[in-house]
Protein backbone atom coordinates (compact mmCIF):
# COMPACT_ATOMS: atom_id res chain seq x y z
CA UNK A 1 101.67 112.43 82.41
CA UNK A 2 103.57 111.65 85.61
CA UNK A 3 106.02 114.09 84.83
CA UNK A 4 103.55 116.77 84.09
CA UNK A 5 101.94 116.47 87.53
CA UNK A 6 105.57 116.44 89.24
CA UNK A 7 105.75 120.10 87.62
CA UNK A 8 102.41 121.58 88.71
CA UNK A 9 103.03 119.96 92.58
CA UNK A 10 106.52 121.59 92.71
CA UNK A 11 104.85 124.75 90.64
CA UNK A 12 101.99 124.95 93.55
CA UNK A 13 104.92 124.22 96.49
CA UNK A 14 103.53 121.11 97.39
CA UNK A 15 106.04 118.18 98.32
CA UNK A 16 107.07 115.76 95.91
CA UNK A 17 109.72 112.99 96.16
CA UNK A 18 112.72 115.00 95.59
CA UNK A 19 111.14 118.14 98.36
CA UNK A 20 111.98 117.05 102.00
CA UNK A 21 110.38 114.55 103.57
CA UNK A 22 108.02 115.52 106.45
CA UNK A 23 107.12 112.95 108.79
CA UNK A 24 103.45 112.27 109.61
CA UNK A 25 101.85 112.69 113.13
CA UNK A 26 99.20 112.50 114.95
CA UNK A 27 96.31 115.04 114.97
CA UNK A 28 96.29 116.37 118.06
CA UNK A 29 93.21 117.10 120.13
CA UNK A 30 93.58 121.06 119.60
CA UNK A 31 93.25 120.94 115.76
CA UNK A 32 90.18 118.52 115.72
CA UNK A 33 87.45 119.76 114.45
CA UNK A 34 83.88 119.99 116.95
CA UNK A 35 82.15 118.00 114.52
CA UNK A 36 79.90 115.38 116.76
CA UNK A 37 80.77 111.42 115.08
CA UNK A 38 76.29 111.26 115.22
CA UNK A 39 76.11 114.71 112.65
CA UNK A 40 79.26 113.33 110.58
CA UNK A 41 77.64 110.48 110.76
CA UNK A 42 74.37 111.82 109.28
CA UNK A 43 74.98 113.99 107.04
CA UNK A 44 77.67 111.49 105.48
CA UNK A 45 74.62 108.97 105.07
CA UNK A 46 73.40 110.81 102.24
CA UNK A 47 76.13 110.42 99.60
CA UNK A 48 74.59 106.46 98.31
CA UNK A 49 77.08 103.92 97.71
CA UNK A 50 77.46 100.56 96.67
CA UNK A 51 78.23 97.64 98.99
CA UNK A 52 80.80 95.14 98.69
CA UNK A 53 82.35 92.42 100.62
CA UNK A 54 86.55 92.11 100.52
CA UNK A 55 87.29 88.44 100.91
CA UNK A 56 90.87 86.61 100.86
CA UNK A 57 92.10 83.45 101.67
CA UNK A 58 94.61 83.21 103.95
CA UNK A 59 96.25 79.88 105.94
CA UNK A 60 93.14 80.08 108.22
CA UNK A 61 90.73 79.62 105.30
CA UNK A 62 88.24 82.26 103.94
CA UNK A 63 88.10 85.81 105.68
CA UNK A 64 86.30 88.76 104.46
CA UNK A 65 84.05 91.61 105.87
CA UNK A 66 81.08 94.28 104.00
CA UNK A 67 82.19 97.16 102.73
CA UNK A 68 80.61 100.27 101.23
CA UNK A 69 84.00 102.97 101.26
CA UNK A 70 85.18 101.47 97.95
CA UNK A 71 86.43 103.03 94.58
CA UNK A 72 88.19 102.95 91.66
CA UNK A 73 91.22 104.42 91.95
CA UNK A 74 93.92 104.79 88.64
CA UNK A 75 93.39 103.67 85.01
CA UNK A 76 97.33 102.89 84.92
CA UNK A 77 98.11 101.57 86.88
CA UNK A 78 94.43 99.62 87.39
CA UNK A 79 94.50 100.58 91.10
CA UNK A 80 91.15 100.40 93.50
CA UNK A 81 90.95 101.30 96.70
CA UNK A 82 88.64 100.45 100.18
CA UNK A 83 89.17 102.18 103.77
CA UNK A 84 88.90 99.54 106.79
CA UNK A 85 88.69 100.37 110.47
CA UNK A 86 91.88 99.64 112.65
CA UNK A 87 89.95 97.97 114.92
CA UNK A 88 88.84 95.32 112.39
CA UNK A 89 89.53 91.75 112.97
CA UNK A 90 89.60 90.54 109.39
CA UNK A 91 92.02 93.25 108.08
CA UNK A 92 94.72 91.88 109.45
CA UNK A 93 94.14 88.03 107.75
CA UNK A 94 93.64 90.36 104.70
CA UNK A 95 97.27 92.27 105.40
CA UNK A 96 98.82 88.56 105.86
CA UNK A 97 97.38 86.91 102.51
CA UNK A 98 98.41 89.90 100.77
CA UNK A 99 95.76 89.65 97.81
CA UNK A 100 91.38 90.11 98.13
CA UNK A 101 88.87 89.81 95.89
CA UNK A 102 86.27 92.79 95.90
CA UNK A 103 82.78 90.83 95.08
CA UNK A 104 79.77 93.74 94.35
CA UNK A 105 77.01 92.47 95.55
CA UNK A 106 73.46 92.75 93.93
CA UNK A 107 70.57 94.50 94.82
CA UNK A 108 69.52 90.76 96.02
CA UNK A 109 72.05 90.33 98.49
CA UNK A 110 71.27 92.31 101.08
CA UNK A 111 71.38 89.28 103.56
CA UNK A 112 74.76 88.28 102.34
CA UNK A 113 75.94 91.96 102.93
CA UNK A 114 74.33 91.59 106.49
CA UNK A 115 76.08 88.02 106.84
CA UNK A 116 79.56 89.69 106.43
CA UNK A 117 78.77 92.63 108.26
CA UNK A 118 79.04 91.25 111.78
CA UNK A 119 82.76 91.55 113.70
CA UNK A 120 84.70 88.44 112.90
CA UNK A 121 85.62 88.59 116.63
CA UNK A 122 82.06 86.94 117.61
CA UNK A 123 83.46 83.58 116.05
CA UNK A 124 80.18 83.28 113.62
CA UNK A 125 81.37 81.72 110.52
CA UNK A 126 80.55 84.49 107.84
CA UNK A 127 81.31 82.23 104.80
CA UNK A 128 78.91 79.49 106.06
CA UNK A 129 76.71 78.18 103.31
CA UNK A 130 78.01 81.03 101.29
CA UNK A 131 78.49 79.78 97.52
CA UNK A 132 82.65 80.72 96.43
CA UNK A 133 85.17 80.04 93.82
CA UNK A 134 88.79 80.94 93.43
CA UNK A 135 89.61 84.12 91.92
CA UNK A 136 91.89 83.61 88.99
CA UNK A 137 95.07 85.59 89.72
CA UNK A 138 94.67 85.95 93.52
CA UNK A 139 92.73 82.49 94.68
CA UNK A 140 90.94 84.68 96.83
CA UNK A 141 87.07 84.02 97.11
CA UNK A 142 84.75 85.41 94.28
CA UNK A 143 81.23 85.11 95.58
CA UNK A 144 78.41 83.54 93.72
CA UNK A 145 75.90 85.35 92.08
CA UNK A 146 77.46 88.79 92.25
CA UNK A 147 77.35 91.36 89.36
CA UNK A 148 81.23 92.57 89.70
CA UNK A 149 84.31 91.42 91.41
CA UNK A 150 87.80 92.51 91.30
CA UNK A 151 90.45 90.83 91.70
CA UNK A 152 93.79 92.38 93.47
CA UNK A 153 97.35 92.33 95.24
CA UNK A 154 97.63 94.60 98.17
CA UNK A 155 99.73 98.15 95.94
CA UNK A 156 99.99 100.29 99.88
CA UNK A 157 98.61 101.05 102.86
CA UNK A 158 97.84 104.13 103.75
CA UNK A 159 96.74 105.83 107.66
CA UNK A 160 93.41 107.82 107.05
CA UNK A 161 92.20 108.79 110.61
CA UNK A 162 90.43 105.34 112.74
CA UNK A 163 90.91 103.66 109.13
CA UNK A 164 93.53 102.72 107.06
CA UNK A 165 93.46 103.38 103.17
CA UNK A 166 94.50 100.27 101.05
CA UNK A 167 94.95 100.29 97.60
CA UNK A 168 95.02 97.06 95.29
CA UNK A 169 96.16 97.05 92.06
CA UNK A 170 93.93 95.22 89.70
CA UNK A 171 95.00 91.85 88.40
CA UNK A 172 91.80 90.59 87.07
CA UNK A 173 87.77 91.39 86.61
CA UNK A 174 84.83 90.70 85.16
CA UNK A 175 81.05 91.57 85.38
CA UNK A 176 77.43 90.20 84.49
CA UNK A 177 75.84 92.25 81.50
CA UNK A 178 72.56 91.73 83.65
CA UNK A 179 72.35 92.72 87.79
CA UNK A 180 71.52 95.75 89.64
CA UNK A 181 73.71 96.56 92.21
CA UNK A 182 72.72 97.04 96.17
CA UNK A 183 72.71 100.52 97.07
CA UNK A 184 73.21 102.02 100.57
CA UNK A 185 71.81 105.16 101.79
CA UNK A 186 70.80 106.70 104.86
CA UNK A 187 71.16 103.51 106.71
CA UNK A 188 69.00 101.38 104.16
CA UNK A 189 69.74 99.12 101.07
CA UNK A 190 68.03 100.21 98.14
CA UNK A 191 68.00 99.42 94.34
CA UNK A 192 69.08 101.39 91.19
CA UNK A 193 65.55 102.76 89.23
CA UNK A 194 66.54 104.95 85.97
């Protein structure tokens, strides 16, 4: 399969590992587009997601922060993915343990997701009275209570704008057969209804 998409990105001209390399660079201010962050913002609010909370274990103890940019990325390898802002201050206790736990949360745990929302430069303690177990392959925390959680080495890290791309490949999992999960959407958790 790898081979076959090789042949359709050279077929198309589009670099592949053997075409020259091009570095990366910056977007400069010329080729942004006038798209106001508020609009982006907006208009991005109505695609619904699920919310999670990454959480590793590093020499410090627990870290972890809410996240709703996360997906499933490759079947083989089992490879998920998350975006993070640069300017967050758990990412890089993330970066150094090298492994995270992705723990769904349930349409219940909207206060957890607000408890791990808040910068981790304020000092508050975001794993205070916060039920946890080790994650089998990683140690890193598994949350109590929630629906789904994968478990996952850091694969790469990519640059994506203010955020950085990382992809984990998937060393363990597991899931409730009963749970609905939180939903986000324009700015407000919500629930699943069929």
């Amino acid at each position: 399969m790898a081979a076959s998409a090789v042949r359709y990105l050279r077929s198309v001209g589009a670099p592949t590992a053997s075409a020259p390399y091009r570095p990366l660079r910056a977007v400069r201010d010329d080729e942004r587009l006038p798209v106001d962050p508020a609009e982006f913002r907006r208009v991005l609010g109505h695609f619904a997601s699920g919310v999670t909370v990454v959480a590793a274990y590093d020499d410090e103890g627990p870290a972890g922060f809410a996240c709703q940019s996360f997906a499933s990325l490759s079947l083989d390898p089992p490879l998920v993915a998350f975006m993070v802002a640069r300017t967050s201050s758990t990412w890089p206790r993330i970066a150094r343990a090298g492994a995270f736990c992705v723990n769904v949360l349930g349409a219940d745990q909207a206060g957890l997701c607000g408890a791990f929302a808040v910068s981790a430069a304020t000092g508050a303690d975001k794993f205070a009275g916060v039920a946890y177990e080790a994650a089998p392959a990683t140690g890193s925390p598994r949350l109590a209570g929630v629906p789904a959680w994968v478990d996952c080495v850091v694969h790469a890290v990519h640059t994506g704008g203010d955020h950085l791309i990382v992809v984990g490949r998937v060393e363990a999992l597991g899931a409730s057969e009963d749970g609905d999960p939180l939903l986000f959407h324009r700015g407000r958790f919500g629930q699943f209804r069929p």
